[in-house]
Protein backbone atom coordinates (compact mmCIF):
# COMPACT_ATOMS: atom_id res chain seq x y z
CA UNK A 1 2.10 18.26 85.29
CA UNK A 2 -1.63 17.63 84.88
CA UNK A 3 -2.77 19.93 82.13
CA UNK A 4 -4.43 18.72 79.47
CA UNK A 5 -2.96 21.13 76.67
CA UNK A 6 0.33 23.46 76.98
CA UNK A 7 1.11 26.32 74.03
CA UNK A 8 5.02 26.95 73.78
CA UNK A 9 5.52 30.88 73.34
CA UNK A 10 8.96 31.46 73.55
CA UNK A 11 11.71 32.92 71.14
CA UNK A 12 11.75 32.04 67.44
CA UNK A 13 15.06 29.77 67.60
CA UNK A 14 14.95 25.91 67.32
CA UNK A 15 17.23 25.30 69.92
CA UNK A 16 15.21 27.23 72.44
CA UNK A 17 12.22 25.55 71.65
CA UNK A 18 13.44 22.23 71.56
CA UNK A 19 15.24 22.88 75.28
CA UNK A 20 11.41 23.71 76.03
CA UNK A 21 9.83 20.85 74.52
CA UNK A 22 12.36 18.85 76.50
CA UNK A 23 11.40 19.58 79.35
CA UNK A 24 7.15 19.37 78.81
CA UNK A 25 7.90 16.00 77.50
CA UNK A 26 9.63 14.93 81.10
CA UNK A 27 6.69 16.57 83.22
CA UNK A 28 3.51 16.67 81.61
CA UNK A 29 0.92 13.90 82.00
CA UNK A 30 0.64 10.86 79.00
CA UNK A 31 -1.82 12.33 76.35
CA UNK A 32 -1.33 15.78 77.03
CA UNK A 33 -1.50 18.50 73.85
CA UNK A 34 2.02 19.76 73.53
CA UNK A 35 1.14 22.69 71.20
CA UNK A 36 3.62 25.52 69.60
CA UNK A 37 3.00 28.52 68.90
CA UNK A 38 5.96 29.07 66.21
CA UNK A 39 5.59 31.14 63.33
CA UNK A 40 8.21 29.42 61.02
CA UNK A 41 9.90 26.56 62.48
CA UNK A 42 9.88 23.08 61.33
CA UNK A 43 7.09 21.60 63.62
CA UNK A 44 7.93 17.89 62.81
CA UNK A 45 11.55 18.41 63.70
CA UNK A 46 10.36 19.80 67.58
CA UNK A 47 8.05 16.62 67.35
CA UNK A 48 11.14 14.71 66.62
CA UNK A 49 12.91 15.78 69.41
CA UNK A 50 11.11 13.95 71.98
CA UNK A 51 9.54 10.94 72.84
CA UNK A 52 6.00 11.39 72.05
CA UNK A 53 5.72 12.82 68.94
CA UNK A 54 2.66 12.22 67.98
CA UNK A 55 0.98 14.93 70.94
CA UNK A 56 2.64 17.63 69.44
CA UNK A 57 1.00 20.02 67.08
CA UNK A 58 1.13 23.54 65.70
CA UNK A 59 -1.12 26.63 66.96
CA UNK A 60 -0.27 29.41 65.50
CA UNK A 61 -1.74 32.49 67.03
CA UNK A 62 -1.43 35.73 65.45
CA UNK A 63 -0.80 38.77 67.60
CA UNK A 64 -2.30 40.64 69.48
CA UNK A 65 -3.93 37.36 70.37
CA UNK A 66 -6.64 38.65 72.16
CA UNK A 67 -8.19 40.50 69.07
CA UNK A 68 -6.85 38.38 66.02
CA UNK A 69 -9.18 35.81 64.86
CA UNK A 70 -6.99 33.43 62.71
CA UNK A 71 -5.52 30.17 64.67
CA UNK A 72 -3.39 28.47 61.95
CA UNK A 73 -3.51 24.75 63.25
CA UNK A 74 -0.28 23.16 61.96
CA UNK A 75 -0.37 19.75 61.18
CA UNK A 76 2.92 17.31 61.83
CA UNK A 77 3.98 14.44 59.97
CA UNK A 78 3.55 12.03 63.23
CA UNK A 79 0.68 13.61 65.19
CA UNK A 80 -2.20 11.51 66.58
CA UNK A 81 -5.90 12.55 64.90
CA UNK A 82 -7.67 12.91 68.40
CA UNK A 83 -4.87 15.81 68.82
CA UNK A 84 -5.65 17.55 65.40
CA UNK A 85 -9.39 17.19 66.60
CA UNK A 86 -8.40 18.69 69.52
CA UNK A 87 -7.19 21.63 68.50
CA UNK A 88 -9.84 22.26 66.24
CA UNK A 89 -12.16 22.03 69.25
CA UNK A 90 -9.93 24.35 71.43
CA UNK A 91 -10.43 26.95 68.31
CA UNK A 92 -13.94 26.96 68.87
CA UNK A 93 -14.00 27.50 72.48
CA UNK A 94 -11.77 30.39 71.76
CA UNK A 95 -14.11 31.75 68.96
CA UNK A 96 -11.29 31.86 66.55
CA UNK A 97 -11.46 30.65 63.02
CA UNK A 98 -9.04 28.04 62.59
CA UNK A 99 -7.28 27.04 59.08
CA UNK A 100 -5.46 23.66 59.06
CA UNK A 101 -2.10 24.16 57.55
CA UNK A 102 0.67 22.06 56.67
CA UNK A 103 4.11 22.02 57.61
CA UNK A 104 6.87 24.26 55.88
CA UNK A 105 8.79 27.62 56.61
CA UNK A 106 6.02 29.74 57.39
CA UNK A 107 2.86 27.71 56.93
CA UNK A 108 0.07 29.35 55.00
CA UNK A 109 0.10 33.03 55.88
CA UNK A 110 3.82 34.07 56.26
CA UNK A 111 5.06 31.96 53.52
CA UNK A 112 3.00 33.78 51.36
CA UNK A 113 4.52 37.07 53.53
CA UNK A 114 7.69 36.51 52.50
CA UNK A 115 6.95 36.39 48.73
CA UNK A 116 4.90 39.21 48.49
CA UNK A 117 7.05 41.36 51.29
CA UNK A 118 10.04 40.76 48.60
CA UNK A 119 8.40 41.99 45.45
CA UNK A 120 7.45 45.46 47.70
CA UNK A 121 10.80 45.82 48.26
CA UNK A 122 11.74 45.17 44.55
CA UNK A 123 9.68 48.00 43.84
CA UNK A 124 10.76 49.89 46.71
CA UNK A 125 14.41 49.44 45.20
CA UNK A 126 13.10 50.08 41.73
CA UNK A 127 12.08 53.37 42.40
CA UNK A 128 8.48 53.14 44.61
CA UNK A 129 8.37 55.07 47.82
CA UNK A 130 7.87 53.04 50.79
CA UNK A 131 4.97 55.55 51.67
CA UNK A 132 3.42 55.49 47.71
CA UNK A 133 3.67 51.36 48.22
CA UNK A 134 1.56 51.48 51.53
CA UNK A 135 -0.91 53.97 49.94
CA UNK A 136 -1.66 52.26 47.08
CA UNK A 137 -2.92 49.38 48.92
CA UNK A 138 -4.49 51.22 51.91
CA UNK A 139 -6.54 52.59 48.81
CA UNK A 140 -7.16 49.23 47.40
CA UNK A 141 -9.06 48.61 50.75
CA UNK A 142 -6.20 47.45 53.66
CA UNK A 143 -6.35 49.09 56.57
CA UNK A 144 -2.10 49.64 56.42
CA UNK A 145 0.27 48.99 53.84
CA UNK A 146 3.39 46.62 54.18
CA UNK A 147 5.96 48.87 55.29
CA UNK A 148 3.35 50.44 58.10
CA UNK A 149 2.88 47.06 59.51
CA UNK A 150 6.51 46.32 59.50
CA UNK A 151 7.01 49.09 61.70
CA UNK A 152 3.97 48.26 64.20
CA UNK A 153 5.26 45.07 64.48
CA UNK A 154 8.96 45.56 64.79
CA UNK A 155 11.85 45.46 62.36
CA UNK A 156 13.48 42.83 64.19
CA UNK A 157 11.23 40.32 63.62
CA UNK A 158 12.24 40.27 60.05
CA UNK A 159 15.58 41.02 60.53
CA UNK A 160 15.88 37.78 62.80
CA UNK A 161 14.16 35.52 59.89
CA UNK A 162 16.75 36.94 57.25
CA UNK A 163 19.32 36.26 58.94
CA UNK A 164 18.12 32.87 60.45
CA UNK A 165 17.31 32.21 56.13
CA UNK A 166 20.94 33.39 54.78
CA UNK A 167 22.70 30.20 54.83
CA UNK A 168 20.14 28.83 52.54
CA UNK A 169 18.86 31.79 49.89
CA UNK A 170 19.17 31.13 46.48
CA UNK A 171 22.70 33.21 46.08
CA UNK A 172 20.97 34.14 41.94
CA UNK A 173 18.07 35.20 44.15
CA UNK A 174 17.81 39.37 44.48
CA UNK A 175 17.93 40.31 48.13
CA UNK A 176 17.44 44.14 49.00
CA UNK A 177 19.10 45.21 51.78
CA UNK A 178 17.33 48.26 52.27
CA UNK A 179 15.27 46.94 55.45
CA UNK A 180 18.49 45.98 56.67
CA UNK A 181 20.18 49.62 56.94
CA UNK A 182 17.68 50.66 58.81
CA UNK A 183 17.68 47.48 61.74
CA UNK A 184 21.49 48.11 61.68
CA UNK A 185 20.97 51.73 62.72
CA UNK A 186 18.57 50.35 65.33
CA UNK A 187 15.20 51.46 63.33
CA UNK A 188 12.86 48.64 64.36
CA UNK A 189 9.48 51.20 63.88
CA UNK A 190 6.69 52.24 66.26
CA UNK A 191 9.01 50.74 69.93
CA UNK A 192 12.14 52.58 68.93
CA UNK A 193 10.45 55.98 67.71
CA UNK A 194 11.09 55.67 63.78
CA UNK A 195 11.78 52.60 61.25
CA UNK A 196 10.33 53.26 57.81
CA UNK A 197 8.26 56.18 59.24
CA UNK A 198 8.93 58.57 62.43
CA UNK A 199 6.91 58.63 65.23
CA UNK A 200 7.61 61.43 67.16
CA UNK A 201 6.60 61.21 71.07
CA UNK A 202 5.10 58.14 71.17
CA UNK A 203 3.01 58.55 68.27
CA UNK A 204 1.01 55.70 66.49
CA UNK A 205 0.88 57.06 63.33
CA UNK A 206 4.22 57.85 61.64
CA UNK A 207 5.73 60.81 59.27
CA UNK A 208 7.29 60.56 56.03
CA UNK A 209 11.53 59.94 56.85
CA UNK A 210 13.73 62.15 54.31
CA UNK A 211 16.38 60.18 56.00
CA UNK A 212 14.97 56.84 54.45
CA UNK A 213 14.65 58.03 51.34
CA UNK A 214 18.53 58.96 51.41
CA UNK A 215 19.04 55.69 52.46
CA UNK A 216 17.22 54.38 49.12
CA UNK A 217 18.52 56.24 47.08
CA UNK A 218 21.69 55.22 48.48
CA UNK A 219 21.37 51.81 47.97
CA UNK A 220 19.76 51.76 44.49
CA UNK A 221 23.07 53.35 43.69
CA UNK A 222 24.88 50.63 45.01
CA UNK A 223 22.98 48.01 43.34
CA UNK A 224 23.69 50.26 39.97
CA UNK A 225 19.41 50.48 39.77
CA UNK A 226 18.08 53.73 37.56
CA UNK A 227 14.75 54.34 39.72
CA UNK A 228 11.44 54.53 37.32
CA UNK A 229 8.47 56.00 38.35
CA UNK A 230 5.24 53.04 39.67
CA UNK A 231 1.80 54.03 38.90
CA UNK A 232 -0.35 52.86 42.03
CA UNK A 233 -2.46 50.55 40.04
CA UNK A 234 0.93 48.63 38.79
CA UNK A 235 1.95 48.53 42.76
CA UNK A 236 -1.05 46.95 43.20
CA UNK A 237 -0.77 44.63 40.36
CA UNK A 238 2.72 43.16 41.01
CA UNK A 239 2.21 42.88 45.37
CA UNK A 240 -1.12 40.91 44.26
CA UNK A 241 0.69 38.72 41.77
CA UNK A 242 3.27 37.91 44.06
CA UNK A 243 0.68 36.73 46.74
CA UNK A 244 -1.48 34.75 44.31
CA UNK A 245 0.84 32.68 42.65
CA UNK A 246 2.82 31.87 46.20
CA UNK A 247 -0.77 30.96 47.07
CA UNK A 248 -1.22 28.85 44.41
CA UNK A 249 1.89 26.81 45.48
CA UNK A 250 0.64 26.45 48.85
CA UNK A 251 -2.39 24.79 47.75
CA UNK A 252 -0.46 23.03 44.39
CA UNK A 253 1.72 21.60 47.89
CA UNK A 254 -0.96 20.95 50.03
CA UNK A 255 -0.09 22.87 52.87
CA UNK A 256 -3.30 24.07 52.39
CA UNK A 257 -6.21 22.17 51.13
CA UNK A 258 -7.88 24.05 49.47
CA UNK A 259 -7.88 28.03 48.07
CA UNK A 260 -10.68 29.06 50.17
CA UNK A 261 -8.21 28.46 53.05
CA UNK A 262 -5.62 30.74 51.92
CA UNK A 263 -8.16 33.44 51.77
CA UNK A 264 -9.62 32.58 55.14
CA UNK A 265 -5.82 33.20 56.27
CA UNK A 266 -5.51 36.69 54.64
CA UNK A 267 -8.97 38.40 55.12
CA UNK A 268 -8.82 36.89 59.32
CA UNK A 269 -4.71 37.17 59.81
CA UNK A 270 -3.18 39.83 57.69
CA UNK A 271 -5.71 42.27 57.06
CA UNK A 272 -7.14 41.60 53.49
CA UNK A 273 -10.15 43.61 52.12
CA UNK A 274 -12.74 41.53 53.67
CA UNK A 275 -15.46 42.55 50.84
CA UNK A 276 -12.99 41.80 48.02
CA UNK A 277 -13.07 38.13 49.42
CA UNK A 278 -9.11 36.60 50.06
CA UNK A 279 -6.58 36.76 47.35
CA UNK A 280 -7.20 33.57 45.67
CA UNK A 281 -11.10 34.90 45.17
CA UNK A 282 -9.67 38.01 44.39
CA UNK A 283 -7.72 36.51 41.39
CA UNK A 284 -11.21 34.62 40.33
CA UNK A 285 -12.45 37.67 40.44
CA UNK A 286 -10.05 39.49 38.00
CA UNK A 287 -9.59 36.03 35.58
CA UNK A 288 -6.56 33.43 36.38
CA UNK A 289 -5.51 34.39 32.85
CA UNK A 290 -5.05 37.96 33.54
CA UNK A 291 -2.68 36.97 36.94
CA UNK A 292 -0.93 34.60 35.07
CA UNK A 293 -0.39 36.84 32.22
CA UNK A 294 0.95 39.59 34.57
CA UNK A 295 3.47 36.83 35.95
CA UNK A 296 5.02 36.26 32.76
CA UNK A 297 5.49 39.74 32.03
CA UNK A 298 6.78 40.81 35.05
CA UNK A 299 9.33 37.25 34.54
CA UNK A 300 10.69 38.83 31.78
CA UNK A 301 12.55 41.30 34.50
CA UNK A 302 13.35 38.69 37.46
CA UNK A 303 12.34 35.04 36.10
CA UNK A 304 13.65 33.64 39.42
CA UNK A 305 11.49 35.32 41.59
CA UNK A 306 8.10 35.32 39.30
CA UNK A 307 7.88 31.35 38.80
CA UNK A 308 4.47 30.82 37.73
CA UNK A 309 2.85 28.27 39.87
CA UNK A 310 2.32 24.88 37.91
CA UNK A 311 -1.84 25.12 39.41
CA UNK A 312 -1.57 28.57 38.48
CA UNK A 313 -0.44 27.71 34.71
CA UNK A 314 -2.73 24.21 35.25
CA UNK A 315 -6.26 26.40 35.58
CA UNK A 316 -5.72 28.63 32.96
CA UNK A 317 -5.24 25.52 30.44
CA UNK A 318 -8.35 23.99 31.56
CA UNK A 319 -10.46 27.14 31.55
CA UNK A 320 -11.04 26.19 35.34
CA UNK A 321 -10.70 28.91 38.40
CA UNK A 322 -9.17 28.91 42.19
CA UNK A 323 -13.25 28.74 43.32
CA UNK A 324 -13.68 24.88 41.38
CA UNK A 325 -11.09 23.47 44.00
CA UNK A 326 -12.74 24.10 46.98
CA UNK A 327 -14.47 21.13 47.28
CA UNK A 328 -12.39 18.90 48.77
CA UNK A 329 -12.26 15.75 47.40
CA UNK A 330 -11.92 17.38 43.44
């Protein structure tokens, strides 16, 4: 009852957390830093859910803790500034790099995840392997590909978000259901012995599964999709566009201030080529026009899902890049 600071760590379901949250509120001290460690929940509606509001705040950690360097600080609607301060503070003792991040489903980081985690599994549909998707951007300079790091961190972690997001998807939206056949048959990766790839014995390093690909193939027939063949450089293209322009919205939303904060997310929390800088300097790098122009011809296939961002469109009418916003203040 006298700490200063407690981090919430349990399950990913509101209820759960709140029941948690509950109970700091009734036994911790007055002033004490009621911090959660969610990756997706809405943060102001556990602040909501008690009587002192304004202590609670957002640290998201990103696992394995120990090693990771990113600490997304989330930043409620109600919370006090000598709390956000705080936290900041608390980063530095821990010698992680902290990124201040507003709050929506997934924050920074995996609400860009879950845009650019769909358009590999619209190619993966449309004809990509799983294993050509994760080597084209191993070769592009990450240390595993999408579907790799699916399976080290368990199928059922995505699964669970799905599902917890099905009431509310767009129902004109395309949703592949290929990741699903495979947490159905209990395939959740490296803990269960196979998920996209086998892992025989305990192995950390997984084998090509001819059984997924039947399963692929199965349900491109079911959609009624003819697979084409993906050139590694257009894999690269599309995942890239996908994460740039949801990065763009972040920033267009201020959930994050500023680009360079998006990239700080990606090169410290999800594995981004460190030397080619974050995605947003990335797309400097290449010319907003050129990303934008990839947008609208990949729109011409799925105009839903390839929105371009209104900063996106915004930069490339002024001439301007991601790199000019990064003082705040502009």
């Amino acid at each position: 009852s006298q700490v200063d600071l407690v981090i919430e760590a349990v399950f990913e379901e509101m209820g759960v957390k709140k029941a948690v949250f509950a109970e700091l509120d009734r036994v911790c001290k007055p002033g004490a830093v009621l911090a959660t460690n969610t990756s997706y929940l809405d943060i102001d509606e556990i602040a909501a859910s008690i009587s002192r509001p304004q202590d609670v705040i957002g640290l998201h950690f990103f696992s394995p803790a120990n090693i990771m360097k990113l600490l997304e600080i989330v930043v409620p609607a109600k919370v006090s500034a000598d709390v956000v301060a705080t936290a900041f503070e608390l980063a530095k003792k821990l010698k992680k790099t902290p990124v201040r991040a507003g709050v929506c489903d997934g924050f920074i980081g995996n609400r860009i995840l879950a845009v650019y985690g769909q358009a590999a599994h619209h190619m993966m549909e449309d004809g990509a392997s799983p294993y050509q998707i994760d080597k084209a951007l191993r070769d592009f300079g990450y240390p595993m590909g999408p579907f790799q790091v699916s399976d080290l961190a368990g199928g059922d972690i995505g699964w669970a978000t799905r599902k917890r997001r099905a009431a509310t998807r767009d129902p004109k939206a395309r949703y592949v259901q290929i990741a699903d056949r495979l947490c159905e048959r209990g395939w959740f990766g490296q803990k269960t012995g196979r998920g996209y790839y086998l892992y025989p014995e305990g192995a950390r390093v997984g084998t090509p599964d001819p059984e997924v690909e039947a399963i692929i193939d199965a349900e491109r027939q079911r959609a009624g999709i003819t697979p084409r063949t993906f050139t590694d450089e257009e894999i690269v293209r599309r995942y890239l566009a996908a994460m740039i322009n949801e990065g763009a919205n972040v920033v267009h939303q201020k959930i994050a201030l500023r680009p360079l904060d998006v990239d700080v997310t990606f090169v410290h929390g999800y594995g981004f080529p460190r030397y080619r800088g974050g995605p947003m300097k990335y797309a400097d790098t290449v010319g907003p026009p050129k990303i934008l122009a990839d947008i609208q011809e990949f729109a011409k296939e799925d105009p839903l899902f390839w929105q371009p961002s209104p900063l996106l469109v915004e930069l490339v009418e002024k001439g301007a890049d991601f790199g000019s916003l990064n003082q705040l203040g502009k």
